[in-house]
Structures are given as structure tokens and as C-alpha cells.
N, C-alpha and C. Protein backbone atom coordinates (compact mmCIF):
# COMPACT_ATOMS: atom_id res chain seq x y z
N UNK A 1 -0.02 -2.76 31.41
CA UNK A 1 -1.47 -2.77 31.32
C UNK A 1 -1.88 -3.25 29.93
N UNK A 2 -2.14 -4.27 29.58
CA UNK A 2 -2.66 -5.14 28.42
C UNK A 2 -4.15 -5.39 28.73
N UNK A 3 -4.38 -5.66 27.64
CA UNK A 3 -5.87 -5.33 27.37
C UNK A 3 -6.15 -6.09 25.76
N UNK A 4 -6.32 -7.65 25.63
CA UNK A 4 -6.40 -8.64 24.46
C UNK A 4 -5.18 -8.83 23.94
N UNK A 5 -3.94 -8.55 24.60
CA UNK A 5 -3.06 -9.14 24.21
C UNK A 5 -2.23 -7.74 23.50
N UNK A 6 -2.93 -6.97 23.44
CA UNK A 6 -2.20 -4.82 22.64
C UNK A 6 -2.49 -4.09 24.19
N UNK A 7 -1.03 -3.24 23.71
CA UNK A 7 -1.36 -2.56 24.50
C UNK A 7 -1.72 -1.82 24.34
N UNK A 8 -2.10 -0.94 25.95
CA UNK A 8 -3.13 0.33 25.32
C UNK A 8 -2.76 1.56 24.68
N UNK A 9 -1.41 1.59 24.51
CA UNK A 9 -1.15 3.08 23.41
C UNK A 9 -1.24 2.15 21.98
N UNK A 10 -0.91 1.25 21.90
CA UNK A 10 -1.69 0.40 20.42
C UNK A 10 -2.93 0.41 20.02
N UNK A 11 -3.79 0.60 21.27
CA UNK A 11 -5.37 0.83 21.57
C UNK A 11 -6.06 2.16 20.78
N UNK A 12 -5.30 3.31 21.05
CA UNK A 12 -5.19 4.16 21.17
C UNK A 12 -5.12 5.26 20.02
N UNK A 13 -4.05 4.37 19.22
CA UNK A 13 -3.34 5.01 17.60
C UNK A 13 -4.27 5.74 16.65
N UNK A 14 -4.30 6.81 16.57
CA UNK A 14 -5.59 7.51 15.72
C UNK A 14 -5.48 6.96 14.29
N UNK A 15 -7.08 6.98 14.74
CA UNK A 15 -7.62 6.12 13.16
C UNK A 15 -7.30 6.47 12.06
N UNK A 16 -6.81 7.99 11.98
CA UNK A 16 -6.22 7.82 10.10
C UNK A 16 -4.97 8.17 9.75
N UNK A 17 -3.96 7.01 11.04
CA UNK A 17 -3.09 7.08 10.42
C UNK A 17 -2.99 5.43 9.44
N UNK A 18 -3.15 4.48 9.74
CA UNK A 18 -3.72 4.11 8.63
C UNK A 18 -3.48 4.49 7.22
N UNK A 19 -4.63 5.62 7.10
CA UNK A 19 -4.51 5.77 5.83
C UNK A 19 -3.70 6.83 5.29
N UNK A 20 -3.24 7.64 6.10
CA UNK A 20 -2.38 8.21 6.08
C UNK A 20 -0.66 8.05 5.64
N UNK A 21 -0.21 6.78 6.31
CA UNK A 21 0.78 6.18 6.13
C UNK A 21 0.34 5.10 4.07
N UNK A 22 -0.73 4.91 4.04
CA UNK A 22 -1.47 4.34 2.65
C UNK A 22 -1.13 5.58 2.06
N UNK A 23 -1.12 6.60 1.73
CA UNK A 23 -0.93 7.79 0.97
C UNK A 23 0.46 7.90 1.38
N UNK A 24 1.24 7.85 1.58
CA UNK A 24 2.84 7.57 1.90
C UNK A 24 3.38 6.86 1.14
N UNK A 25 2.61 6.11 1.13
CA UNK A 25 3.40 4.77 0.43
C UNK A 25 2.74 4.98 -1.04
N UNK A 26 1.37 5.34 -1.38
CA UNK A 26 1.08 5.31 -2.75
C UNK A 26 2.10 7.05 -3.35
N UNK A 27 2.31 7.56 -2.36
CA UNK A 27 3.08 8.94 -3.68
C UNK A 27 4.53 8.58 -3.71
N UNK A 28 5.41 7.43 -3.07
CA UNK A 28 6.08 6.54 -3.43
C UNK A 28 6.32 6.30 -4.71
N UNK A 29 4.98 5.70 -5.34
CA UNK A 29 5.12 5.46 -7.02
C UNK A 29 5.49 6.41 -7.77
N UNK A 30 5.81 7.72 -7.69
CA UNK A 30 6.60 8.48 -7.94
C UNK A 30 7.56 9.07 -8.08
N UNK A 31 8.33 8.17 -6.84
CA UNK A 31 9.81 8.21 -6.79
C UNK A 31 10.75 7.24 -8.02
N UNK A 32 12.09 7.45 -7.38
CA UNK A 32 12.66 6.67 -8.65
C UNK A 32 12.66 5.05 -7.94
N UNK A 33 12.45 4.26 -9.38
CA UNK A 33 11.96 2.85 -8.40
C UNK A 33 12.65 1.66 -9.02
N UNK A 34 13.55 2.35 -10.12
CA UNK A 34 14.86 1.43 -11.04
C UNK A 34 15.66 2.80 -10.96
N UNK A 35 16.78 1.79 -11.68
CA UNK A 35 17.88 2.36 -12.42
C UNK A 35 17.83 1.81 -14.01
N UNK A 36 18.11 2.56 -14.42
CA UNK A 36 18.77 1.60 -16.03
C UNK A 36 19.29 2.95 -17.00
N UNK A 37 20.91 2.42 -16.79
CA UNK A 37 21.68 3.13 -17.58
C UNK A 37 22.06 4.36 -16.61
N UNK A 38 21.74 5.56 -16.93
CA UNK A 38 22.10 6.72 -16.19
C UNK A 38 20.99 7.33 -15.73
N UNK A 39 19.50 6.49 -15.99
CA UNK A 39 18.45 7.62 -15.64
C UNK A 39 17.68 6.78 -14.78
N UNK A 40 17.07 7.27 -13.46
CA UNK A 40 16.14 6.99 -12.26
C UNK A 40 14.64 6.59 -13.07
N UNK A 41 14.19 5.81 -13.01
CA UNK A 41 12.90 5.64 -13.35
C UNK A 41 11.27 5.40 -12.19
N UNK A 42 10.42 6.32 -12.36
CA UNK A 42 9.56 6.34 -11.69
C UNK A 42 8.72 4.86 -12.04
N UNK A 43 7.78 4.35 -11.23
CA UNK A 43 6.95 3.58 -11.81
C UNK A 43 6.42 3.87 -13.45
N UNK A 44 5.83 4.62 -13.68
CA UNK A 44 4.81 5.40 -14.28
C UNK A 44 5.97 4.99 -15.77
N UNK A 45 6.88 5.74 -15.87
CA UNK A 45 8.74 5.54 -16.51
C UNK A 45 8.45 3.71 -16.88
N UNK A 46 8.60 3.07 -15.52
CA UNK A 46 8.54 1.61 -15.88
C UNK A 46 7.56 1.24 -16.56
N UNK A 47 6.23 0.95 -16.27
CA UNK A 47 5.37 0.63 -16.65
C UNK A 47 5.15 0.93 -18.33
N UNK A 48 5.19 1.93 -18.69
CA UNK A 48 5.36 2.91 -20.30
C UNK A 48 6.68 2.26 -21.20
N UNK A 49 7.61 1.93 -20.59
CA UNK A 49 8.83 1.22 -21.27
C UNK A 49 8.70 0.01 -21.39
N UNK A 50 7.70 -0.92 -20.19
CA UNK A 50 7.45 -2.08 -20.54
C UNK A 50 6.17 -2.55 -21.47
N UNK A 51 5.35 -1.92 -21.57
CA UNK A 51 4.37 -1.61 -22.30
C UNK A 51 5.06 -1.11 -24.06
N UNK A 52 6.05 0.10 -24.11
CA UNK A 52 6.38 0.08 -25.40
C UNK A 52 7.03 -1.12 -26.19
N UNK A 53 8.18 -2.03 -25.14
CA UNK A 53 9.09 -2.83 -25.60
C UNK A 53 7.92 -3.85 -25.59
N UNK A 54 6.77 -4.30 -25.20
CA UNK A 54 6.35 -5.21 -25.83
C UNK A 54 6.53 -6.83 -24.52
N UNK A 55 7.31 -6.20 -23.19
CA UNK A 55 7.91 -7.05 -21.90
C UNK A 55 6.57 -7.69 -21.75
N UNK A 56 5.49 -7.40 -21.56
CA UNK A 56 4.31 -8.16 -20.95
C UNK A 56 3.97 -9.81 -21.29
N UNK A 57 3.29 -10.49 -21.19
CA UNK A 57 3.33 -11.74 -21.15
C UNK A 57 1.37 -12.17 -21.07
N UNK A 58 0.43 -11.68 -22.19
CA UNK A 58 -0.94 -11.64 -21.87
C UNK A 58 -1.27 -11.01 -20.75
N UNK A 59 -2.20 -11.28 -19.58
CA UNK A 59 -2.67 -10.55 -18.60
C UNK A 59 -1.70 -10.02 -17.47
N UNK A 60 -0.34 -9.95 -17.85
CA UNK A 60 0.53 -9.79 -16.52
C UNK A 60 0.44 -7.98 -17.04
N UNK A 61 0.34 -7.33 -18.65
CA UNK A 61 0.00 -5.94 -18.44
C UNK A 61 -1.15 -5.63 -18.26
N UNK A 62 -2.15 -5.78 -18.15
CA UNK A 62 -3.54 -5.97 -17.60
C UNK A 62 -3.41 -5.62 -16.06
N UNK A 63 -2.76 -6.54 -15.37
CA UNK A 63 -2.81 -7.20 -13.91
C UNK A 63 -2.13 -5.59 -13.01
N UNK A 64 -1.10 -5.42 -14.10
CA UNK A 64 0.01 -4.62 -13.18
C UNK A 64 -0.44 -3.09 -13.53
N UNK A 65 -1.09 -2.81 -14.56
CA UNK A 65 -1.53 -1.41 -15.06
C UNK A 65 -2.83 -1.04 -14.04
N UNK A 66 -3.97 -2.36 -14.00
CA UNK A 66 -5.12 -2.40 -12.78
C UNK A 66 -4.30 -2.60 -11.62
N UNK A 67 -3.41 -2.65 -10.91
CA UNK A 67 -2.88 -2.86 -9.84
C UNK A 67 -2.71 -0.81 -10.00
N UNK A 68 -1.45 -0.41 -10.80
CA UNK A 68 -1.67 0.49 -10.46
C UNK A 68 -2.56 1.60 -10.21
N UNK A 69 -3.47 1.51 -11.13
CA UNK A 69 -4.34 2.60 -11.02
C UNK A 69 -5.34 2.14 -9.52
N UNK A 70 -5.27 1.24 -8.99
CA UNK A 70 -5.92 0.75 -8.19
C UNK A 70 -4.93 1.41 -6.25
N UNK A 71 -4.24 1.25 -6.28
CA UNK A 71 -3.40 1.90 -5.14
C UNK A 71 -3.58 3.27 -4.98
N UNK A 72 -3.62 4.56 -6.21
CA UNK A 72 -4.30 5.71 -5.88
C UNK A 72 -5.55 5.72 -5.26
N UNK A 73 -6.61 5.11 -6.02
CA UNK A 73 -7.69 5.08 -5.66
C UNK A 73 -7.75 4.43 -4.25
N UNK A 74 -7.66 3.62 -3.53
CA UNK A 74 -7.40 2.78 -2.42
C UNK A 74 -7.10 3.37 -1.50
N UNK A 75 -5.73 4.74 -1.67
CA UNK A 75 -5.60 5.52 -0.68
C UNK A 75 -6.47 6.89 -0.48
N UNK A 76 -6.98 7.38 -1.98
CA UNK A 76 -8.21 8.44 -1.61
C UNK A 76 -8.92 7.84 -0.70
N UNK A 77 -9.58 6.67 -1.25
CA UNK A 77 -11.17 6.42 -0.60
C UNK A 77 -10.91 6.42 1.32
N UNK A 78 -9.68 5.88 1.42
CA UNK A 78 -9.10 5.63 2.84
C UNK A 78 -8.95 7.03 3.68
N UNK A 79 -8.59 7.82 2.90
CA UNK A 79 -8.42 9.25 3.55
C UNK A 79 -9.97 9.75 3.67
N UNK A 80 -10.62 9.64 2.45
CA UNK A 80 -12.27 10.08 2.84
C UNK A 80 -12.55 9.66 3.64
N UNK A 81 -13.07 8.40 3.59
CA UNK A 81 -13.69 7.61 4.96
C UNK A 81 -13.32 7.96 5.97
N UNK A 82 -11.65 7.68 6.55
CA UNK A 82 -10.92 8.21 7.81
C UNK A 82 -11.79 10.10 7.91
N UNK A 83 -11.52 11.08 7.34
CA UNK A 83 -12.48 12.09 7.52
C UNK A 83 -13.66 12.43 7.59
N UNK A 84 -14.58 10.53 7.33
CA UNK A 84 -15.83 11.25 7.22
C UNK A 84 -16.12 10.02 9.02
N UNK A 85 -15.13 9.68 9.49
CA UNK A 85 -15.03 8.69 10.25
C UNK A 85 -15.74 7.46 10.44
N UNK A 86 -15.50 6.68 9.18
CA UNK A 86 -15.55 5.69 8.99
C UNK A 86 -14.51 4.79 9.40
N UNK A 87 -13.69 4.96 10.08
CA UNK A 87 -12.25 3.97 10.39
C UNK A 87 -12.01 2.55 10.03
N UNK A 88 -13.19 1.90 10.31
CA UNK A 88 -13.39 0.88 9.59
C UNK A 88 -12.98 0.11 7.97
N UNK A 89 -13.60 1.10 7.78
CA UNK A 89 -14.09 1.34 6.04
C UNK A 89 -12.69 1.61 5.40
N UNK A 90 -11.83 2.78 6.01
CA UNK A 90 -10.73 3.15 5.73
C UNK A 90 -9.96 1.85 6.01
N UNK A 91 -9.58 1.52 6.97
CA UNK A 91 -8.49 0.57 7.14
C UNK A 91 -9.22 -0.46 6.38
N UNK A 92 -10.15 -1.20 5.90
CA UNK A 92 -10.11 -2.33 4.49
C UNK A 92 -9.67 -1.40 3.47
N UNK A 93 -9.67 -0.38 3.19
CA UNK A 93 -9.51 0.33 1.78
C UNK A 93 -7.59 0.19 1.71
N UNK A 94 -6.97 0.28 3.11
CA UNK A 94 -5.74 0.72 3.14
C UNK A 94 -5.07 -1.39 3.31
N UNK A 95 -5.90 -2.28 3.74
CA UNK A 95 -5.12 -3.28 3.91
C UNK A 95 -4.65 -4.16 2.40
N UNK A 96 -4.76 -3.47 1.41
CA UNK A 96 -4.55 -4.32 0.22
C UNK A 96 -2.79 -3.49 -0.55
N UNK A 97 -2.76 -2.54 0.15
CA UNK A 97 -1.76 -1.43 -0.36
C UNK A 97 -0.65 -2.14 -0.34
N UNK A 98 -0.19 -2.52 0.89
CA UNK A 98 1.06 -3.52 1.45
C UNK A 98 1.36 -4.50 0.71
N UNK A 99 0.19 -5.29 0.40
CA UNK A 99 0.38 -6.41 0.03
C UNK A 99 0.85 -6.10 -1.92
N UNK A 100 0.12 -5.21 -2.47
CA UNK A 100 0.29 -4.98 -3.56
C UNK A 100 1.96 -4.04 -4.00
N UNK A 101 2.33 -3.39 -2.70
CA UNK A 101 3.74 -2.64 -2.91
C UNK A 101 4.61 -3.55 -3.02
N UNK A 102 4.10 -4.47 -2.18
CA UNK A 102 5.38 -5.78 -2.07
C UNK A 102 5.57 -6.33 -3.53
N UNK A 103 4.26 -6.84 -3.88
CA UNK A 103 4.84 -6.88 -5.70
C UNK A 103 4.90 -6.72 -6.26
N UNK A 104 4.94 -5.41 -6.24
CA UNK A 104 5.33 -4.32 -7.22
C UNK A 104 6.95 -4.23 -6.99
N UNK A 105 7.49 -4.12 -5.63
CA UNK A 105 8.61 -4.06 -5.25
C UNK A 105 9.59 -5.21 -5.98
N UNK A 106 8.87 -6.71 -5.56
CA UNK A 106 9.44 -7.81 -6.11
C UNK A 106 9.76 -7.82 -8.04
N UNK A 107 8.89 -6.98 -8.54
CA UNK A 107 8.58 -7.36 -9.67
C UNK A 107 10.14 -6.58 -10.07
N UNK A 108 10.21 -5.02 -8.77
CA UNK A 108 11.02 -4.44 -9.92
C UNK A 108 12.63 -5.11 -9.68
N UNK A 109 13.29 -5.58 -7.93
CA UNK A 109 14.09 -6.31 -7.37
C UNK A 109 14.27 -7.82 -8.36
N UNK A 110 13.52 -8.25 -9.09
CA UNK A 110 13.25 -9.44 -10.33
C UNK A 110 14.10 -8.44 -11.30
N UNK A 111 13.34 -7.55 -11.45
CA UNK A 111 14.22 -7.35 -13.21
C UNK A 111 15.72 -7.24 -13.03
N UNK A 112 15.95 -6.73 -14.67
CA UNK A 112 17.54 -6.67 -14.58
C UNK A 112 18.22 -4.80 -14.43
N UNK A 113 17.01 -4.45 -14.05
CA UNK A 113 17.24 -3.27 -13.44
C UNK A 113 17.79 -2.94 -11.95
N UNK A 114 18.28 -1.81 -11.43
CA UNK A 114 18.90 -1.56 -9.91
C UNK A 114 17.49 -1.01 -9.24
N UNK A 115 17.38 -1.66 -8.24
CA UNK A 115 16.09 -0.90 -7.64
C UNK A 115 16.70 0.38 -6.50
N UNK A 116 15.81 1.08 -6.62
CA UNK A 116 16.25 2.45 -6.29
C UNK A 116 15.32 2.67 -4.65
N UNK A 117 15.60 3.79 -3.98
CA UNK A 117 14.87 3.71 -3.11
C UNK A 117 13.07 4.16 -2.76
N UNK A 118 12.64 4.38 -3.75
CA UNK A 118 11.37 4.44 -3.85
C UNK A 118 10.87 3.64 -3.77
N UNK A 119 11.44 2.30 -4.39
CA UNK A 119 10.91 0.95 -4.44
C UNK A 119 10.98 0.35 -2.63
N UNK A 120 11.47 0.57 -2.00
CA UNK A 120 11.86 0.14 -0.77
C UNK A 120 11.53 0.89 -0.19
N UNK A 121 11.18 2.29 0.15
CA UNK A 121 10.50 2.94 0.62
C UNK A 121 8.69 3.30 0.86
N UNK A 122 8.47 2.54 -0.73
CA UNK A 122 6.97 2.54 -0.55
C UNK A 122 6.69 1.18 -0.33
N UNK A 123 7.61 0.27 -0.52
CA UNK A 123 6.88 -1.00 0.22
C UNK A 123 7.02 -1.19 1.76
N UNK A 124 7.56 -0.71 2.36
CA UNK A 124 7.81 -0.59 3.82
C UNK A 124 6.72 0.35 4.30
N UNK A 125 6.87 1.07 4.03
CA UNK A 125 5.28 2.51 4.55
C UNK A 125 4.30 1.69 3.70
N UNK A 126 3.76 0.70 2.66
CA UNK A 126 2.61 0.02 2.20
C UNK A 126 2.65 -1.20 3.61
N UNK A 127 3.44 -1.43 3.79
CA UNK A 127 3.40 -2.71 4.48
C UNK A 127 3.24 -2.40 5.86
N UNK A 128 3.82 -1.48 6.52
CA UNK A 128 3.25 -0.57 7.76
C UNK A 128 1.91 0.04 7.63
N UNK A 129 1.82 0.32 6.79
CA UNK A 129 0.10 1.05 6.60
C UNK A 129 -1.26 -0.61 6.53
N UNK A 130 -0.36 -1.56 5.82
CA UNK A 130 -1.47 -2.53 6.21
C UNK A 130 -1.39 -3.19 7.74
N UNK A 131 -0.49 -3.15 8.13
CA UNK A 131 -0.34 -3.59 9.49
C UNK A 131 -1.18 -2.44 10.76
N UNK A 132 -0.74 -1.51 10.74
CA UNK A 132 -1.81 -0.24 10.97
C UNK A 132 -3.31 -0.73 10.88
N UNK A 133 -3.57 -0.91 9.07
CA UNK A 133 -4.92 -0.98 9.44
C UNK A 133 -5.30 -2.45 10.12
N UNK A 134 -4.33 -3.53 10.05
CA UNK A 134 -5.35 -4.99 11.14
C UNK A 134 -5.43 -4.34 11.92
N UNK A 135 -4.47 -4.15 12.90
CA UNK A 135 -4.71 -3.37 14.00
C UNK A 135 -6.04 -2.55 14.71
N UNK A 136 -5.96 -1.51 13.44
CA UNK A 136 -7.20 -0.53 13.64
C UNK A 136 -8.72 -1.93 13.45
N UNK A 137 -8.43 -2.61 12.60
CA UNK A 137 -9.56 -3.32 12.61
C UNK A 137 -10.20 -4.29 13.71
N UNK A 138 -8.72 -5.09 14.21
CA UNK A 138 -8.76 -5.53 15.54
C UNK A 138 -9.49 -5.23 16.77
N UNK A 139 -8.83 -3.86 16.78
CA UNK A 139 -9.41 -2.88 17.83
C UNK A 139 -10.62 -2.89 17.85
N UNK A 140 -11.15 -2.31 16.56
CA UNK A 140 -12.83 -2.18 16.52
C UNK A 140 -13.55 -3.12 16.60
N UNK A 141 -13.35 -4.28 16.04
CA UNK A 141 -13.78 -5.34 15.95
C UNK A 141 -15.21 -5.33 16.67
N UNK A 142 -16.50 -5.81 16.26
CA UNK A 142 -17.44 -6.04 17.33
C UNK A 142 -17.90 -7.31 17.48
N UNK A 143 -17.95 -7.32 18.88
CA UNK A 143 -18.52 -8.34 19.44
C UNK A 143 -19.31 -9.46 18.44
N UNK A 144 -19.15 -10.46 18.92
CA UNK A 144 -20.19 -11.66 18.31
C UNK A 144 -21.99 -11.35 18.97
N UNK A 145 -22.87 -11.92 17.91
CA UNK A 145 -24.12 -11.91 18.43
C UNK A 145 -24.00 -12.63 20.09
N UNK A 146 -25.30 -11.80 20.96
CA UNK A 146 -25.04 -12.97 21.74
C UNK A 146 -24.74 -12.80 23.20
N UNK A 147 -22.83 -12.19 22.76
CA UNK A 147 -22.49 -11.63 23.74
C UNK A 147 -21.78 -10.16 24.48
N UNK A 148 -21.67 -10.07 25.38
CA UNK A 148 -21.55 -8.84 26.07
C UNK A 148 -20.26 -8.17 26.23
């Protein structure tokens, strides 16, 4: 039984998981997301070491410090909305997460550090949580002026 090409338990998927799976993936950045030497490093770890040593390159610490603080926020607003049932609203708040874990992921899989599983863990639940929300957006989608 298809219905636009999804089926209908795809139809179906409650709206905040979404953002739900977006808060998955943002407390991720918490985990260990390198290696270097003998000690696990969280984002937070990375970011502070690359910032002390001076690694940045003009706006790439700019870019990646507003990236992070930007993924917390992204998954609050997504969980509000989803509770105040906005579903909509939530899944744009949650479709930028994915895309931003991924290069965050890449950035740390680039260095000459071991990437650990935090790093691969929150880009997979970021990248499921944006796929979630097309979906959810799909679904809702409304009609064009016009028609019925």
C-alpha cells in the first residue's frame, strides 16, 4: 500500500523523532572524537587545542567554533517546536545537523589524529536525523495554490 511513492508506516513516523534522533547526534560532541597519544578527545578537547596551537587558517576558526555552538542550539529549538507541535518548524531546525556532522566528521578523519567513535556515531544519527526530517517535511508538504 504506497501512497506518493512512501510507504505508509513512513507516513506515519512520529514527528519528533526527527528531532530527537538531532539531539543524539548533537550530545555525540561529547564523546571521544580523536585520539592523540594516549588520551580520547572530545570535540570541545579538539577545538581548544586547535585554537591554543594556533591550527586555524583566518575564518576556518570562526566557521567551525559558529558551526559548533550552532548544532546545540539547532537541536533545542527542534525539540521545542516538536513539543509545542510545530513539526514543520522542527524538522528545518534538525535538517542542517547531518550535513554539518559530516564535516565535522571529515575535518576530524582529515587530521593526523585516530578518529574515535563519537565521530562516527554522531555523524550517522546527524545524517539519519536529517533524512528523518525530509521525510517529515515531505509528508507535510502542502498542496500548491489552486489545487485539491
Amino acid at each position: 500500500m504506497k501512497s506518493g511513492g512512501l510507504t505508509t508506516a513512513w507516513r506515519r513516523f512520529p514527528s519528533g523523532l526527527p528531532a530527537l534522533a538531532g539531539v543524539a547526534s548533537v550530545l555525540c560532541l561529547l564523546a571521544p572524537w580523536a585520539r592523540s597519544g594516549r588520551v580520547d578527545r572530545s570535540t570541545i578537547d579538539l577545538l581548544s587545542s586547535a585554537s591554543a596551537l594556533a591550527l586555524w587558517d583566518g575564518g576556518e576558526e570562526y566557521l567551525a567554533l559558529a558551526s559548533w555552538y550552532l548544532l546545540p542550539l539547532l537541536a533545542a529549538g527542534a525539540i521545542v517546536a516538536a513539543a509545542w507541535g510545530r513539526s514543520r518548524f522542527s524538522a528545518r531546525c534538525v535538517v542542517p545537523i547531518g550535513p554539518l556532522m559530516a564535516l565535522a566528521w571529515l575535518a576530524v578523519v582529515r587530521s593526523p589524529f585516530d578518529a574515535r567513535w563519537g565521530a562516527l556515531l554522531g555523524t550517522v544519527l546527524g545524517l539519519i536525523a536529517t533524512v528523518l526530517a525530509g521525510l517529515l517535511l515531505m509528508r507535510t508538504r502542502k498542496p500548491a495554490e489552486g489545487t485539491t
